[in-house]
N, C-alpha and C. Protein backbone atom coordinates (compact mmCIF):
# COMPACT_ATOMS: atom_id res chain seq x y z
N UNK A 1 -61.18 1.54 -12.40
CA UNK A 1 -60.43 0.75 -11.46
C UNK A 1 -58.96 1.15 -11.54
N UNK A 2 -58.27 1.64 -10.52
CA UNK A 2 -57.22 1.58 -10.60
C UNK A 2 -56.11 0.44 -10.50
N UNK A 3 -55.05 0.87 -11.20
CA UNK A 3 -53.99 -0.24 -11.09
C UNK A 3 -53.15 -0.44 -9.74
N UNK A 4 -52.77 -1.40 -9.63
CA UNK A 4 -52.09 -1.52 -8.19
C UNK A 4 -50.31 -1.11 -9.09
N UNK A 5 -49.16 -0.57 -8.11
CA UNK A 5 -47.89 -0.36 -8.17
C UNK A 5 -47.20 -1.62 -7.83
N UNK A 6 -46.51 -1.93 -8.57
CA UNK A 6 -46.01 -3.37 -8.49
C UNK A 6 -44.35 -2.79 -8.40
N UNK A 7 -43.77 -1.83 -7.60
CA UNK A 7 -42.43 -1.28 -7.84
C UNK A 7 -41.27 -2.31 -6.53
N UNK A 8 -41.96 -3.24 -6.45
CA UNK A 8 -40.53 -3.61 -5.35
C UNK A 8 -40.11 -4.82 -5.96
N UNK A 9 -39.29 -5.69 -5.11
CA UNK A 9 -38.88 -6.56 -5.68
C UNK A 9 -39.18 -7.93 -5.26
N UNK A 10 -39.46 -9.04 -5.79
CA UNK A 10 -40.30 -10.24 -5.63
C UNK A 10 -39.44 -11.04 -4.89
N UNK A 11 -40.08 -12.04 -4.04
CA UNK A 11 -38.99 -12.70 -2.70
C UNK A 11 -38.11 -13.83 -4.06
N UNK A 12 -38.36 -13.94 -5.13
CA UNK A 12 -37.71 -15.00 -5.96
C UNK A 12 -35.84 -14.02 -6.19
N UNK A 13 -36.25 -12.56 -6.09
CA UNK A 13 -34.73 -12.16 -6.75
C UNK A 13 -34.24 -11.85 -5.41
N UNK A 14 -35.30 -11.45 -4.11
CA UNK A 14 -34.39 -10.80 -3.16
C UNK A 14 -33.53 -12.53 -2.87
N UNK A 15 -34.08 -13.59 -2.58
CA UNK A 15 -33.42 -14.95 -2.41
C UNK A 15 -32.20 -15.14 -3.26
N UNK A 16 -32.57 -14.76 -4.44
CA UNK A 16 -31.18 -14.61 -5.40
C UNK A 16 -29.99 -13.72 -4.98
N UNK A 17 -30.47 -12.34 -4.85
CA UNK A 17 -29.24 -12.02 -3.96
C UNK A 17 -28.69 -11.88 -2.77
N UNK A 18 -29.63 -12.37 -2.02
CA UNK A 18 -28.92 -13.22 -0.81
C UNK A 18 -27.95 -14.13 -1.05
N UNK A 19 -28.19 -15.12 -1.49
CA UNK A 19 -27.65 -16.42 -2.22
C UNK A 19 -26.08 -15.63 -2.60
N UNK A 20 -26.40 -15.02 -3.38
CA UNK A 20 -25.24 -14.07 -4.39
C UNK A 20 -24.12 -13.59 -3.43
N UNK A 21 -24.99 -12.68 -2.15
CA UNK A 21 -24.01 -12.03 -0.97
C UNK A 21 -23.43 -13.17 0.15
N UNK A 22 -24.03 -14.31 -0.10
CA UNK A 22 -23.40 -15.61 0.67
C UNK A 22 -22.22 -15.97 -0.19
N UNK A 23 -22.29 -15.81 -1.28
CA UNK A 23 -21.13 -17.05 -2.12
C UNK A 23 -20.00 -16.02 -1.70
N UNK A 24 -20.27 -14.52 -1.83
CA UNK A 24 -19.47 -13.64 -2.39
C UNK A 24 -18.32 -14.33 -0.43
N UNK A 25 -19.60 -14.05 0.12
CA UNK A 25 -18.78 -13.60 1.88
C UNK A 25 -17.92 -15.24 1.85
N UNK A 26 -18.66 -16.57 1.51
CA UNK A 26 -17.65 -17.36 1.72
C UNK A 26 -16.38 -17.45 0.91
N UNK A 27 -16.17 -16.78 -0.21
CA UNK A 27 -15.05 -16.96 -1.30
C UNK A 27 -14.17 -15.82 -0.63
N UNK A 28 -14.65 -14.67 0.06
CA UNK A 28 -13.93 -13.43 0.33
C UNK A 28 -13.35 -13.71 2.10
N UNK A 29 -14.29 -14.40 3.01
CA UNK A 29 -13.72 -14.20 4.26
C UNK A 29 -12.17 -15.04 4.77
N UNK A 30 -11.57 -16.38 3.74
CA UNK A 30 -10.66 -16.93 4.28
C UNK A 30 -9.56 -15.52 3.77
N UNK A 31 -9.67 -14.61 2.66
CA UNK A 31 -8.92 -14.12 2.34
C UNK A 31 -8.61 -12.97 3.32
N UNK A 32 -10.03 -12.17 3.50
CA UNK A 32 -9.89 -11.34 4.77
C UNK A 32 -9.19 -11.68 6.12
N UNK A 33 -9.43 -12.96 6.48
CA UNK A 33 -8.71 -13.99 8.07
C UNK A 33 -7.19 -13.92 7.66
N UNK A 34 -6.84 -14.03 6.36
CA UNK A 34 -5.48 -14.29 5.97
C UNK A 34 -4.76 -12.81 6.03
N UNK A 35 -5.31 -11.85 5.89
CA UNK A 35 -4.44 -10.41 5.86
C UNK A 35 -4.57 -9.43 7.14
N UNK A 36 -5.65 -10.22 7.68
CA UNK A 36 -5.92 -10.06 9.68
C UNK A 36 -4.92 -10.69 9.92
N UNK A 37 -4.20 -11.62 10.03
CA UNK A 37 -3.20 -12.59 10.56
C UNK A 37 -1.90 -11.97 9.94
N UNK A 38 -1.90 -11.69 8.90
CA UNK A 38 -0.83 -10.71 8.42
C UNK A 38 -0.06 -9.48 9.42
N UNK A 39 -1.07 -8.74 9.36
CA UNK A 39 -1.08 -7.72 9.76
C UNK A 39 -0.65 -7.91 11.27
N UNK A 40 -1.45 -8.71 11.96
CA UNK A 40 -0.93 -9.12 13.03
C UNK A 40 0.67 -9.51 13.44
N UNK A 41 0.99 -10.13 12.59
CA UNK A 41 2.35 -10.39 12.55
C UNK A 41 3.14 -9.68 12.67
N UNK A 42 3.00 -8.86 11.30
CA UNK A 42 3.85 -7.27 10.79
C UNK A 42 3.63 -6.67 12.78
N UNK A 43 2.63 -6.45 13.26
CA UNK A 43 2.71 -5.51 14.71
C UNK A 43 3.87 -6.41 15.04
N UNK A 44 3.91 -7.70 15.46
CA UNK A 44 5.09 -8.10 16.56
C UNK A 44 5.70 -7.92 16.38
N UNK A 45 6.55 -8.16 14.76
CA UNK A 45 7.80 -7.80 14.13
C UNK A 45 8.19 -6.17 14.69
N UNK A 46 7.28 -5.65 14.03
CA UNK A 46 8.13 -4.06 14.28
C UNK A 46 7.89 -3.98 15.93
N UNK A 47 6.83 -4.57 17.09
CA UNK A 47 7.59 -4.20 18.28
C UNK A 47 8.60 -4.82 18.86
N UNK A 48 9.30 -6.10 18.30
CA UNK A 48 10.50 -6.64 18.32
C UNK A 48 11.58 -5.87 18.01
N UNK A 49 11.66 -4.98 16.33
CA UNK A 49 12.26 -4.12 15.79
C UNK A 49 12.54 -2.84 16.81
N UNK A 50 11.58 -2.60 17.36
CA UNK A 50 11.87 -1.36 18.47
C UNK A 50 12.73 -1.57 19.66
N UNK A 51 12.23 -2.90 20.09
CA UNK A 51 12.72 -3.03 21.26
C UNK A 51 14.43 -3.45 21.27
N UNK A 52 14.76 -4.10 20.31
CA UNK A 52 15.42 -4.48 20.00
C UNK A 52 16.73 -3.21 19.79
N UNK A 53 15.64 -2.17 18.86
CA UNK A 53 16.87 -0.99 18.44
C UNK A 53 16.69 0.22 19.74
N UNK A 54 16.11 0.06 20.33
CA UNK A 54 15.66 0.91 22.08
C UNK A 54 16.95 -0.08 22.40
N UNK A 55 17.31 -1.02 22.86
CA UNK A 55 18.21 -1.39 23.87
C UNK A 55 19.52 -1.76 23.10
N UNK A 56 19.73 -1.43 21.72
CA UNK A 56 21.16 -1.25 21.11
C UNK A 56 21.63 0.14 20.92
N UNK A 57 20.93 1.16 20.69
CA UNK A 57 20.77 2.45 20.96
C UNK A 57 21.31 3.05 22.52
N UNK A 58 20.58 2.47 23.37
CA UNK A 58 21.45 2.94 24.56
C UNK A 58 22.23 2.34 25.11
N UNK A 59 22.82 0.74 24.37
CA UNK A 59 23.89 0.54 25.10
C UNK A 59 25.05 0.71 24.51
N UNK A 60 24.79 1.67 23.09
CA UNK A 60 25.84 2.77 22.24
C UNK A 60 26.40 3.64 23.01
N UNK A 61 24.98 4.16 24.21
CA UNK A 61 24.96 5.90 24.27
C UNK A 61 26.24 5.87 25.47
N UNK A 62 27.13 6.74 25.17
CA UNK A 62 27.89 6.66 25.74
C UNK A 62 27.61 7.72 27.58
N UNK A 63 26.34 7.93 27.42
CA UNK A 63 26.03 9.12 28.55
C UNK A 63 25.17 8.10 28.72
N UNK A 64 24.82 6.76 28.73
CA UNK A 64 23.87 6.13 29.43
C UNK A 64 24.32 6.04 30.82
N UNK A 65 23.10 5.66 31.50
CA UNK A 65 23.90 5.37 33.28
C UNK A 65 24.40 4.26 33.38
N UNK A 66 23.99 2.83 32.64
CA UNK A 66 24.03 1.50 32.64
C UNK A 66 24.10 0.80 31.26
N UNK A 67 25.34 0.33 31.31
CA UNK A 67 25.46 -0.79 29.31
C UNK A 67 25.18 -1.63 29.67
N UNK A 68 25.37 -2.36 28.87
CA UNK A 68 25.16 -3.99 28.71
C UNK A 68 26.49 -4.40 28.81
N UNK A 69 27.74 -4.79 30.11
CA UNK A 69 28.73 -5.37 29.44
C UNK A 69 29.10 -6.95 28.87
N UNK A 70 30.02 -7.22 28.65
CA UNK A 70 30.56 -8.66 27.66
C UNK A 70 29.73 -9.94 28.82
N UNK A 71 29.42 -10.70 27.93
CA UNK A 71 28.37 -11.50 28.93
C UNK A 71 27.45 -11.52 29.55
N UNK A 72 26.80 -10.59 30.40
CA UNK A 72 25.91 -9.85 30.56
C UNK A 72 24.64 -10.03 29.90
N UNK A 73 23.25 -10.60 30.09
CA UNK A 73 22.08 -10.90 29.72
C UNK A 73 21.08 -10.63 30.02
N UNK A 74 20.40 -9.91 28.67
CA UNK A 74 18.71 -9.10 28.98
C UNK A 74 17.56 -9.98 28.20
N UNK A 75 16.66 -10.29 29.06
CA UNK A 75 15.63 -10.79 28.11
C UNK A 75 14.11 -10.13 28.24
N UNK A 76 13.71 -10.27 27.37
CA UNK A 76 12.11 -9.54 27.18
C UNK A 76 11.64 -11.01 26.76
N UNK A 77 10.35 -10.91 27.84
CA UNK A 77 9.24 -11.67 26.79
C UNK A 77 7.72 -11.33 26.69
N UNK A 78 6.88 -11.27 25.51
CA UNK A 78 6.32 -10.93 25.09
C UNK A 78 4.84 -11.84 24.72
N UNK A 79 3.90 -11.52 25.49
CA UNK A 79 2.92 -12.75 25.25
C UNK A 79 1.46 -12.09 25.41
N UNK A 80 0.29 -12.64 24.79
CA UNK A 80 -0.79 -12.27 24.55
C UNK A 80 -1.26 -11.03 25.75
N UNK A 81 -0.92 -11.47 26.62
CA UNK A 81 -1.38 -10.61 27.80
C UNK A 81 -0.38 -9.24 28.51
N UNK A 82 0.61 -9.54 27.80
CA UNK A 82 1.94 -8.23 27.55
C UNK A 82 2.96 -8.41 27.96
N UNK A 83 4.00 -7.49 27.90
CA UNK A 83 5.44 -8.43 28.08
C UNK A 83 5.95 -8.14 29.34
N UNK A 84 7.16 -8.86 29.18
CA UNK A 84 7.68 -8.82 30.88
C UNK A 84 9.35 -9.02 30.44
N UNK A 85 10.11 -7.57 31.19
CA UNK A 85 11.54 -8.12 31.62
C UNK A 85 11.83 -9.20 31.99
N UNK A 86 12.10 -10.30 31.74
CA UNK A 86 12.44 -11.83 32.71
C UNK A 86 13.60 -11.55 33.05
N UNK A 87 14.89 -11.04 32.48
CA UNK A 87 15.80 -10.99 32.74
C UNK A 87 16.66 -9.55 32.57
N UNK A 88 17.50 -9.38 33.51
CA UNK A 88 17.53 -7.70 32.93
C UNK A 88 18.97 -7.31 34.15
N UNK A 89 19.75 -6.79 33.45
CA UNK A 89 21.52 -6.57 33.81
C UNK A 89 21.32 -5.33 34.75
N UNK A 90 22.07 -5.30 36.12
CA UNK A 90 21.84 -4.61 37.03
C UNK A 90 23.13 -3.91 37.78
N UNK A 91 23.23 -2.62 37.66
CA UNK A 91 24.32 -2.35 37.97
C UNK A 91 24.15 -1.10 39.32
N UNK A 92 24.75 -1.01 40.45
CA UNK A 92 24.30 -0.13 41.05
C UNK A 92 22.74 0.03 41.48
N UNK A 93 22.00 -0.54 41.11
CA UNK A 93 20.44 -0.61 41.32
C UNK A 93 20.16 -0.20 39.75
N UNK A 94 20.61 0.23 39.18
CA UNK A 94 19.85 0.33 37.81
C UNK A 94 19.68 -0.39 36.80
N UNK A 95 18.32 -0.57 36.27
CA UNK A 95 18.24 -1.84 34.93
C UNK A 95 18.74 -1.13 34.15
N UNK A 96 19.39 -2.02 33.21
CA UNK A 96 19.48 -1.41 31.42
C UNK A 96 18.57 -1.57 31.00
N UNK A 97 17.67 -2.62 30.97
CA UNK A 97 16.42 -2.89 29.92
C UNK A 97 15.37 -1.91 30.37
N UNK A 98 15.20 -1.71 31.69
CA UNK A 98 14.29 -0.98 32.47
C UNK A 98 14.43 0.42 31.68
N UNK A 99 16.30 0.83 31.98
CA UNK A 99 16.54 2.69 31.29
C UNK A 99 15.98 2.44 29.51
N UNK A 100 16.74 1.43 29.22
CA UNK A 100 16.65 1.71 27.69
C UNK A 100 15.35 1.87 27.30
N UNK A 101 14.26 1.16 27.91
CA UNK A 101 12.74 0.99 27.07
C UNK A 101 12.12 2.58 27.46
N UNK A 102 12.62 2.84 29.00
CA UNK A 102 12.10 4.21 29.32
C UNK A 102 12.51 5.38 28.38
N UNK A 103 14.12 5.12 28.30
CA UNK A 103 14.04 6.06 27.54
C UNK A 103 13.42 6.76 26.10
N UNK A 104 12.98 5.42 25.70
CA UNK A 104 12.67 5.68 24.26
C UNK A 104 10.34 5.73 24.48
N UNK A 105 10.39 5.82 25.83
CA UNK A 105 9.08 5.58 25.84
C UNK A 105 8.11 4.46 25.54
N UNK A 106 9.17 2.97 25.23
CA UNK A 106 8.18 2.06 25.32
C UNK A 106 7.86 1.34 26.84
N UNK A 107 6.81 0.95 26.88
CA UNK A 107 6.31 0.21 27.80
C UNK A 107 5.98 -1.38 27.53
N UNK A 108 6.77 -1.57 28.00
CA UNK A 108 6.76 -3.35 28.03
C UNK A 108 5.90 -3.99 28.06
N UNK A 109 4.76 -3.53 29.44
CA UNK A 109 3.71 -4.26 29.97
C UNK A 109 2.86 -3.77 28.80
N UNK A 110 2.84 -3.13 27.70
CA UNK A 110 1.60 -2.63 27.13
C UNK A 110 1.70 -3.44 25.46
N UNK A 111 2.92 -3.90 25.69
CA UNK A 111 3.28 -4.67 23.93
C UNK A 111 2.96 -6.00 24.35
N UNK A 112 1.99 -6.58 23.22
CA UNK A 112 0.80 -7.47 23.52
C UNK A 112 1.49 -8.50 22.25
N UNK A 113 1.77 -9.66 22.57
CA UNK A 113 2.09 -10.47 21.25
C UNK A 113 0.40 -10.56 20.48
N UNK A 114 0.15 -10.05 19.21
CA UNK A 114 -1.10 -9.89 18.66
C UNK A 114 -0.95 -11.14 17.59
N UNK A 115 0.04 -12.29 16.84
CA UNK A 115 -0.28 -13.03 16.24
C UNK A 115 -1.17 -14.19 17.02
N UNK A 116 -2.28 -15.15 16.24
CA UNK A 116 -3.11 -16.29 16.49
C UNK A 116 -2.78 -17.24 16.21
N UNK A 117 -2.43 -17.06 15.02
CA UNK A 117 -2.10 -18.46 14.35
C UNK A 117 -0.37 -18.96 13.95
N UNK A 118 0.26 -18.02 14.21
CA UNK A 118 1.94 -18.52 13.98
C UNK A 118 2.34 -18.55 14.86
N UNK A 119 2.48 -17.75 15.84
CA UNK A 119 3.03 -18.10 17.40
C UNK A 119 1.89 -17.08 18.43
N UNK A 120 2.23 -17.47 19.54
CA UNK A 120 1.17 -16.99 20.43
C UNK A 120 1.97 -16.01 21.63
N UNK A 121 3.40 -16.21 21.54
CA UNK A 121 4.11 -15.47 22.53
C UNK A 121 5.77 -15.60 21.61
N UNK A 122 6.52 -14.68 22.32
CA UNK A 122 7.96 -14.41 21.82
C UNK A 122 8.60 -14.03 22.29
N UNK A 123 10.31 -14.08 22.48
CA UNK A 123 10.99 -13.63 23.14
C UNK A 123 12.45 -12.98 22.74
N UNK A 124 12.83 -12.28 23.24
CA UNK A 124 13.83 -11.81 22.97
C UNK A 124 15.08 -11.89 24.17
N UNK A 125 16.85 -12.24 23.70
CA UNK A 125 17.57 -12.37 24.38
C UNK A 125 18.66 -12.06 24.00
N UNK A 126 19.07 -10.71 24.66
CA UNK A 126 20.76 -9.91 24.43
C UNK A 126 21.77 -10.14 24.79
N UNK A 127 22.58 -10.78 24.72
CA UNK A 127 23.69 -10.80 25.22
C UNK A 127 24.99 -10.12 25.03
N UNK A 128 25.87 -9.32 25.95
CA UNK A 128 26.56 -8.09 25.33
C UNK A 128 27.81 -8.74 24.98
N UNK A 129 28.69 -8.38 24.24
CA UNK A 129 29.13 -9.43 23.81
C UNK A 129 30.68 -7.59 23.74
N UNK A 130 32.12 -8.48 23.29
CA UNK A 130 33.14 -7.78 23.40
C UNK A 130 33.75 -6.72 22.54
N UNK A 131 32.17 -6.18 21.52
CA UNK A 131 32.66 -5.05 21.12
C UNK A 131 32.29 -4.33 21.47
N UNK A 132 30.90 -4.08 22.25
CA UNK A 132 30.16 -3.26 22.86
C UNK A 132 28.81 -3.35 22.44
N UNK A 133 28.97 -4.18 21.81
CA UNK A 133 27.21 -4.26 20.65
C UNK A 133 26.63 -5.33 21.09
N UNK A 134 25.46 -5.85 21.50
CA UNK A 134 24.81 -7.25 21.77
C UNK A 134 24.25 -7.90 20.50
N UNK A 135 23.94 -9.33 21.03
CA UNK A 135 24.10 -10.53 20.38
C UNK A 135 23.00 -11.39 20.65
N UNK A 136 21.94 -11.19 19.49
CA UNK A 136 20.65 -11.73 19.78
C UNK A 136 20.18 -13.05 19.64
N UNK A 137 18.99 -13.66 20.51
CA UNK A 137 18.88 -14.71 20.16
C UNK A 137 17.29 -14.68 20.14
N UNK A 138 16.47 -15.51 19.41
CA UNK A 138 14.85 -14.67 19.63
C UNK A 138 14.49 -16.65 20.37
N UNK A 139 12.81 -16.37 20.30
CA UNK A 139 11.83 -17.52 20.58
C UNK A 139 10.92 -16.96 20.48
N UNK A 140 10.09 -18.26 19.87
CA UNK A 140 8.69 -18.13 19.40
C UNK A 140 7.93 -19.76 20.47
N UNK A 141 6.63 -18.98 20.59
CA UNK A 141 6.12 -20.30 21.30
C UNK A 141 4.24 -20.06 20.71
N UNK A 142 3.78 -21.21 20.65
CA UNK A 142 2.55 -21.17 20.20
C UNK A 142 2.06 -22.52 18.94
N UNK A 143 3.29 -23.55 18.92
CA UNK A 143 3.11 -24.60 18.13
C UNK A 143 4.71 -25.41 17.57
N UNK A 144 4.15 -26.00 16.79
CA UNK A 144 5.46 -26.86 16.33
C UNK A 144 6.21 -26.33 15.40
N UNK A 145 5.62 -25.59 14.44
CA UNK A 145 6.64 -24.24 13.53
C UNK A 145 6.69 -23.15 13.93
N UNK A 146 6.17 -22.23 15.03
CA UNK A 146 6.34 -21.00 15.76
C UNK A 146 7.58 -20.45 15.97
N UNK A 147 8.43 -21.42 16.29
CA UNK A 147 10.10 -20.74 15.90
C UNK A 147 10.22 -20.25 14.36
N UNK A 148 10.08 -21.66 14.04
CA UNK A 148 10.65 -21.28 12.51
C UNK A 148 9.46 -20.23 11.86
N UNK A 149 8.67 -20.19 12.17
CA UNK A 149 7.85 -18.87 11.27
C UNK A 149 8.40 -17.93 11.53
N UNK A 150 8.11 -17.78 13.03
CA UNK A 150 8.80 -16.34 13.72
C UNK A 150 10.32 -15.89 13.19
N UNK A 151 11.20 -16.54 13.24
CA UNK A 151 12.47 -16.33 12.78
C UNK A 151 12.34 -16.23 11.30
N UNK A 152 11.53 -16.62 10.40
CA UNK A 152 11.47 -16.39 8.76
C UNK A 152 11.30 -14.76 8.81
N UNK A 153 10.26 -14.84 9.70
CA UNK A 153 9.77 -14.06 9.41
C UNK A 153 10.31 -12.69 9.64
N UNK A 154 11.46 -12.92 10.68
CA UNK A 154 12.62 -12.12 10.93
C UNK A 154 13.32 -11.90 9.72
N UNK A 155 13.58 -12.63 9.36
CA UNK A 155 14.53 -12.36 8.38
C UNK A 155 15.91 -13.10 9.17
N UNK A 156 16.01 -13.94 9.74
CA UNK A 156 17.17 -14.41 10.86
C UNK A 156 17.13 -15.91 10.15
N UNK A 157 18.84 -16.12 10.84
CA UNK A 157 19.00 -18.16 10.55
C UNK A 157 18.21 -18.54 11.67
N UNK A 158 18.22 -19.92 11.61
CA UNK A 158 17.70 -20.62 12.77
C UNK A 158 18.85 -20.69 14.05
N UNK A 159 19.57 -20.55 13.53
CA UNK A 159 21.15 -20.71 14.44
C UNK A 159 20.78 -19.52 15.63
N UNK A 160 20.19 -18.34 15.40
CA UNK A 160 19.81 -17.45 15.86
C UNK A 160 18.59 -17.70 17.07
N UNK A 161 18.22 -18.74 16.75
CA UNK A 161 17.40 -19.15 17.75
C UNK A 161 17.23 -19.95 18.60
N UNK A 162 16.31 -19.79 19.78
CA UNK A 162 16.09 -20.82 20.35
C UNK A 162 14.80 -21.38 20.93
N UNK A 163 14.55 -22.07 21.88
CA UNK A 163 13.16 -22.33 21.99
C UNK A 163 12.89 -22.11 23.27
N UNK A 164 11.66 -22.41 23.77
CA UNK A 164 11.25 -21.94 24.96
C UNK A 164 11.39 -23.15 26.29
């Protein structure tokens, strides 16, 4: 009589490590959600950072077609579904915000506010001010601390901000 092969494994241990790969996924996924949301953040920041140094950059350049002069106000805003010039300094028919983003190759409509949970949209607002350099003011919208995260998270006072 031959013996039967008894080489697999019995439903008592595969249940065990099921069990095992459940505890692991609930102890591990708030941590994973937490560095998704991170990361998310870090994107808005640095396309804030761009946009920001795209339209101080050319209203340096002294061969630009169009500055920003003293008083004078540009705003970007930036929201899940992509951003939009709202406001934008016009001289002769030409935008500044329009030249500056072109020049540096960003596209407005394509920068997507990607945070969920700290703010849901953001904004940015230049004002050129009498040395030749502009004078920022940001907004965050998406809850009751969405400023203040957003601006921590800048690295900015609150004085710096405003709301929507």
């Amino acid at each position: 009589m031959k013996k039967m092969n008894n080489k697999g494994f019995s439903l008592v241990e595969l249940i065990i490590v099921i069990a095992i790969m459940a505890i692991l996924i609930v102890v591990l996924a708030p941590q994973y959600l937490k560095y998704v949301e991170k990361s998310r953040n870090s994107t808005d920041l640095q396309n804030i950072t761009e946009i920001k140094t795209a339209l101080e950059v050319y209203s340096a350049d002294p061969d630009a077609v169009v500055g920003l002069p003293n008083g004078s106000t540009v705003e970007i805003t930036i929201t899940a579904t992509g951003g939009n010039i709202t406001q934008d300094y016009t001289d002769g028919g030409n935008s500044f915000a329009a030249l500056a983003l072109q020049e540096t190759d960003l596209t407005v409509t394509e920068i997507k506010c990607s945070s969920k949970n700290k703010w849901t949209a953001y904004k940015l607002q230049g004002t050129g001010n009498a040395q030749g350099g502009i004078d920022w003011k940001y907004a965050a919208d998406g809850g009751t601390n969405a400023l203040t995260d957003f601006l921590a998270a800048l690295g900015v006072s609150s004085a710096s901000g405003y709301t929507y």
